[in-house]
Protein backbone atom coordinates (compact mmCIF):
# COMPACT_ATOMS: atom_id res chain seq x y z
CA UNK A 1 -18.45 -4.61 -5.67
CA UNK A 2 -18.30 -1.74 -7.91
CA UNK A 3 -14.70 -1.21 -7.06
CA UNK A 4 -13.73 -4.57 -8.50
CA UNK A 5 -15.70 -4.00 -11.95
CA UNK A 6 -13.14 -0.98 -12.34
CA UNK A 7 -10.15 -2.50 -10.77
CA UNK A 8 -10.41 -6.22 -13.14
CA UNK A 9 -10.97 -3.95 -16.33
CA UNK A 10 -8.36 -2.03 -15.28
CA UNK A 11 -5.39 -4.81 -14.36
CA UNK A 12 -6.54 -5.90 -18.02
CA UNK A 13 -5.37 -2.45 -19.73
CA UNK A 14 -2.66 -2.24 -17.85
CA UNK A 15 -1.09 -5.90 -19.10
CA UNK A 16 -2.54 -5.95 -22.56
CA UNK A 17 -0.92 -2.19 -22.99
CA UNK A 18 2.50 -3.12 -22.33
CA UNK A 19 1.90 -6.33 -24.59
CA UNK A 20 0.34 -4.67 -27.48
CA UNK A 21 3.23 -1.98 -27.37
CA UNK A 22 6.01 -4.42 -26.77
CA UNK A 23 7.44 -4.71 -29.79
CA UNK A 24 7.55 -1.12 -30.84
CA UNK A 25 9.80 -0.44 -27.65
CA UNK A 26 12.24 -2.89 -29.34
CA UNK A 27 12.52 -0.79 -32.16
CA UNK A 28 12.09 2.60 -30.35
CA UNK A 29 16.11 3.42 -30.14
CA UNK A 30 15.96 2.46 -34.43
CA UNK A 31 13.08 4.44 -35.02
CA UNK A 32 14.82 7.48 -32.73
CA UNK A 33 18.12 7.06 -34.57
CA UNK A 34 16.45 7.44 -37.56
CA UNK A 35 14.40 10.81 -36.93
CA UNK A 36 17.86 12.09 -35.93
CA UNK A 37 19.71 11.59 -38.80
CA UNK A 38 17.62 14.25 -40.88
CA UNK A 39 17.99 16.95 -38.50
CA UNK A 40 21.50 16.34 -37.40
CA UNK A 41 23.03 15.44 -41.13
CA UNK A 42 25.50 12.81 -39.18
CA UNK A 43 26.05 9.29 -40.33
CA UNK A 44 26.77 8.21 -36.83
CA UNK A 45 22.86 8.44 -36.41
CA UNK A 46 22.64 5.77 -39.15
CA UNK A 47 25.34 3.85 -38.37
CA UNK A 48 23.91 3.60 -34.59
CA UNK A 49 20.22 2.18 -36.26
CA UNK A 50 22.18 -0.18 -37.95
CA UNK A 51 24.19 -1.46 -34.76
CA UNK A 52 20.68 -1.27 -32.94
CA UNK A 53 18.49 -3.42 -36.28
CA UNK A 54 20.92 -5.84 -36.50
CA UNK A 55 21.16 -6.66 -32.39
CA UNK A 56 17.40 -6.80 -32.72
CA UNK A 57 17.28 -9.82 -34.98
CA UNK A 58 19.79 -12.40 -33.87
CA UNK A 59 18.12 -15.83 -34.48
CA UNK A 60 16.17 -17.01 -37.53
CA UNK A 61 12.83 -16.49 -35.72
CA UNK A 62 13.22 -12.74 -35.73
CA UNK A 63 13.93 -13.41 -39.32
CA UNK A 64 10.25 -13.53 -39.89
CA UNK A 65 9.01 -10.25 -37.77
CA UNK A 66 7.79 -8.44 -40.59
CA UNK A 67 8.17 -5.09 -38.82
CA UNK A 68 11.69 -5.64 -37.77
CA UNK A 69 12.54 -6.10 -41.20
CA UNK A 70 10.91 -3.55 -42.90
CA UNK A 71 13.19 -1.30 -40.57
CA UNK A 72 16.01 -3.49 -41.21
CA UNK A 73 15.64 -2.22 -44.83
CA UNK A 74 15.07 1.47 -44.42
CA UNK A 75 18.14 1.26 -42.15
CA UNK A 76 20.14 -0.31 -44.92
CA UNK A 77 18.53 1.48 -47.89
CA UNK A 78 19.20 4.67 -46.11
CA UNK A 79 22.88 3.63 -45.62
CA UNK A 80 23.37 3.22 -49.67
CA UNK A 81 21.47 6.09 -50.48
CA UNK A 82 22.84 8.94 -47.97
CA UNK A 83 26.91 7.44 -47.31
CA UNK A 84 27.80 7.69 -50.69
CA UNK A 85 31.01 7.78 -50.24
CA UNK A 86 31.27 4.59 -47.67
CA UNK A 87 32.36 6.52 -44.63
CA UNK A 88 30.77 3.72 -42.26
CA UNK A 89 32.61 1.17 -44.51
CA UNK A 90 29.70 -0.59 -45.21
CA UNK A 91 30.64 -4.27 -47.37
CA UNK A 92 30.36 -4.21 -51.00
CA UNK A 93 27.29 -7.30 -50.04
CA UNK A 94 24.96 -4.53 -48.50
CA UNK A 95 23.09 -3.67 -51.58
CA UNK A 96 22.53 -7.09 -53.09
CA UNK A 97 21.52 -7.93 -49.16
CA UNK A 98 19.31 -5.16 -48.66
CA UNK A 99 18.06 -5.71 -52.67
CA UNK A 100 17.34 -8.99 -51.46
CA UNK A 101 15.81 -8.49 -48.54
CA UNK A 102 13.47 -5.89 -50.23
CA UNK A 103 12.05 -8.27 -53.06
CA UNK A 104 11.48 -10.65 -50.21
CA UNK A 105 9.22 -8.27 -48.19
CA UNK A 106 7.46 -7.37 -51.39
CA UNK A 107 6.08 -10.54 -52.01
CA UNK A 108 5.13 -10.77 -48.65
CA UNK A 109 1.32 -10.78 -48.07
CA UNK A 110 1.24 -9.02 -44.73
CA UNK A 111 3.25 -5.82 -45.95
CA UNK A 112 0.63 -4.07 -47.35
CA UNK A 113 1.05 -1.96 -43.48
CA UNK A 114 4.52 -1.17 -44.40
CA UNK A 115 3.79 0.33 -47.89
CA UNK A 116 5.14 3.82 -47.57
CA UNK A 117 8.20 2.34 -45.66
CA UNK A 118 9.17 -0.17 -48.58
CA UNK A 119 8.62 2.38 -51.30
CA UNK A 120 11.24 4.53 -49.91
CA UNK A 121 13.05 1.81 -49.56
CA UNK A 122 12.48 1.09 -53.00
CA UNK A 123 13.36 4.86 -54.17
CA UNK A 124 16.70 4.65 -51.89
CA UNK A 125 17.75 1.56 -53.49
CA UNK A 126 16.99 2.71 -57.04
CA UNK A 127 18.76 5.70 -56.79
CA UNK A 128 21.82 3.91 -55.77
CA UNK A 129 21.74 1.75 -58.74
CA UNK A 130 20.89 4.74 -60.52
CA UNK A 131 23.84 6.22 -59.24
CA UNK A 132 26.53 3.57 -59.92
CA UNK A 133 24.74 3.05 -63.52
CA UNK A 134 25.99 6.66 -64.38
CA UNK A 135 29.63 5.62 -63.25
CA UNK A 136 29.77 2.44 -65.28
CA UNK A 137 28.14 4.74 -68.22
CA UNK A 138 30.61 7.53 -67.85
CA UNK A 139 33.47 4.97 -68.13
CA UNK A 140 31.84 3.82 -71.36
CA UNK A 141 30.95 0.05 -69.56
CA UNK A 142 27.26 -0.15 -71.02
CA UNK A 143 26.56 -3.69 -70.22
CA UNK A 144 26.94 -2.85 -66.81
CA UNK A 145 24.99 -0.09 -66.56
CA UNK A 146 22.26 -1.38 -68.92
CA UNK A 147 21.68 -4.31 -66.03
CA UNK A 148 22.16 -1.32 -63.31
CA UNK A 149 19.32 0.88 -64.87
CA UNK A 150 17.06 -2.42 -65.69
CA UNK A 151 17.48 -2.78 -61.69
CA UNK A 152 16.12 0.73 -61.36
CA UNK A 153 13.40 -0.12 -63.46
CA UNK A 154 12.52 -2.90 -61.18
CA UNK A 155 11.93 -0.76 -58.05
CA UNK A 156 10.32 2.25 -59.37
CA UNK A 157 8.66 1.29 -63.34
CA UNK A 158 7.06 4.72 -63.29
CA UNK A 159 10.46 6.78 -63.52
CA UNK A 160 9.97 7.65 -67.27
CA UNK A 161 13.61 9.12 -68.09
CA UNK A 162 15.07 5.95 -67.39
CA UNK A 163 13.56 4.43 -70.84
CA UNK A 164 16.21 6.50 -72.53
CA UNK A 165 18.90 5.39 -70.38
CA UNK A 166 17.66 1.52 -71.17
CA UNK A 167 17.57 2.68 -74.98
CA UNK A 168 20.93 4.73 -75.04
CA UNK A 169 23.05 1.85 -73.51
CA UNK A 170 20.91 -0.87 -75.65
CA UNK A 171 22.12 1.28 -78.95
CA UNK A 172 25.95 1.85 -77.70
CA UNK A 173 26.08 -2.14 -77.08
CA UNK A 174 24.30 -2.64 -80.69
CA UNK A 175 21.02 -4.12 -79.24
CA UNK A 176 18.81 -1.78 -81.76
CA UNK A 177 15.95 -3.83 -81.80
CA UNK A 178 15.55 -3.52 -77.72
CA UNK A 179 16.59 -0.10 -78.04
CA UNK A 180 13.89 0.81 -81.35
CA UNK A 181 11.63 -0.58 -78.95
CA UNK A 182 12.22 1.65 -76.12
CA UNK A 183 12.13 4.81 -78.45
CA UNK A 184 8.81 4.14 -80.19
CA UNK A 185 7.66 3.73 -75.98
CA UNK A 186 8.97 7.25 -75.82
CA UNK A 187 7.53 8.58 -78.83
CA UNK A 188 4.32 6.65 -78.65
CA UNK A 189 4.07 7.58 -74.40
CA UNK A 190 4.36 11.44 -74.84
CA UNK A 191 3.54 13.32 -78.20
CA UNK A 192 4.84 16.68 -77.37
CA UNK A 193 8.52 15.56 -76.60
């Protein structure tokens, strides 16, 4: 009799183990693929959690597992931020994808688990608009940029240099009201500068 009060608990663990931890062995080869690419400084890494995000979520019910798309966009953020050059020729509809797919698991309710993944997400994605704000600013396009660095602004509010970017490109396109505003934030936000 005693034997059986072990063994039943026991049977129980062992099935509700491999249930609960299911869905993280979907993403393990992602998640491994991912702690590789820092150490090894190869895209391939990347490139290979990309292949292994996007097999994971086939049909529009995977569309809604939260957790495969919060790695779905650090995959994809990571992709924009560290191939800066395109060497995995990525499409030019990545970053409004992954931008999109971002703002959509922001306003979800049950992300508040996944907050340190979408902030860097957030920080990869702003410092590719960051990036390609700079081009269209050293080519003297300003409208561009101006919408670029307002995207910035949207992922991460707290990055206080970019309220003189927003206020430079406002004055070059002759928006000095939007850009006087901006500068009296400046002035007004930090006396000693």
């Amino acid at each position: 009799m005693q034997g059986r009060r072990i063994i039943l608990p026991g049977l129980i663990m062992l099935f509700a183990t491999g249930f609960a931890f299911g869905q993280s062995e979907s993403l393990k080869n992602v998640v491994n693929n991912l702690a590789f690419y820092p150490q090894k400084k190869d895209l391939k890494y990347l490139d290979n959690a990309k292949k292994s995000v996007d097999s994971l979520i086939k049909v529009s019910a995977d569309t809604l597992n939260v957790e495969n798309n919060v790695y779905k966009a650090l995959v994809y953020s990571g992709i924009l931020y560290a191939d800066t050059l395109n060497k995995l020729k990525q499409p030019a509809s990545l970053l409004p994808q992954t931008s999109a797919l971002v703002d959509r698991l922001s306003a979800t309710r049950r992300i508040s688990a996944y907050d340190d993944e979408i902030t860097y997400a957030k920080q990869c994605l702003a410092n590719v608009y960051l990036r390609r704000a700079f081009a269209y600013m050293n080519n003297s396009d300003f409208n561009n940029a101006l919408q670029l660095f307002e995207e910035v602004q949207k992922y991460v509010p707290s990055f206080k240099p970019l309220k003189v970017y927003i206020a430079y490109s406002n004055n070059k396109l002759g928006n000095l009201h939007a850009a006087a505003k901006y500068y009296t934030d400046l002035i007004s936000a930090d006396s000693t500068k």
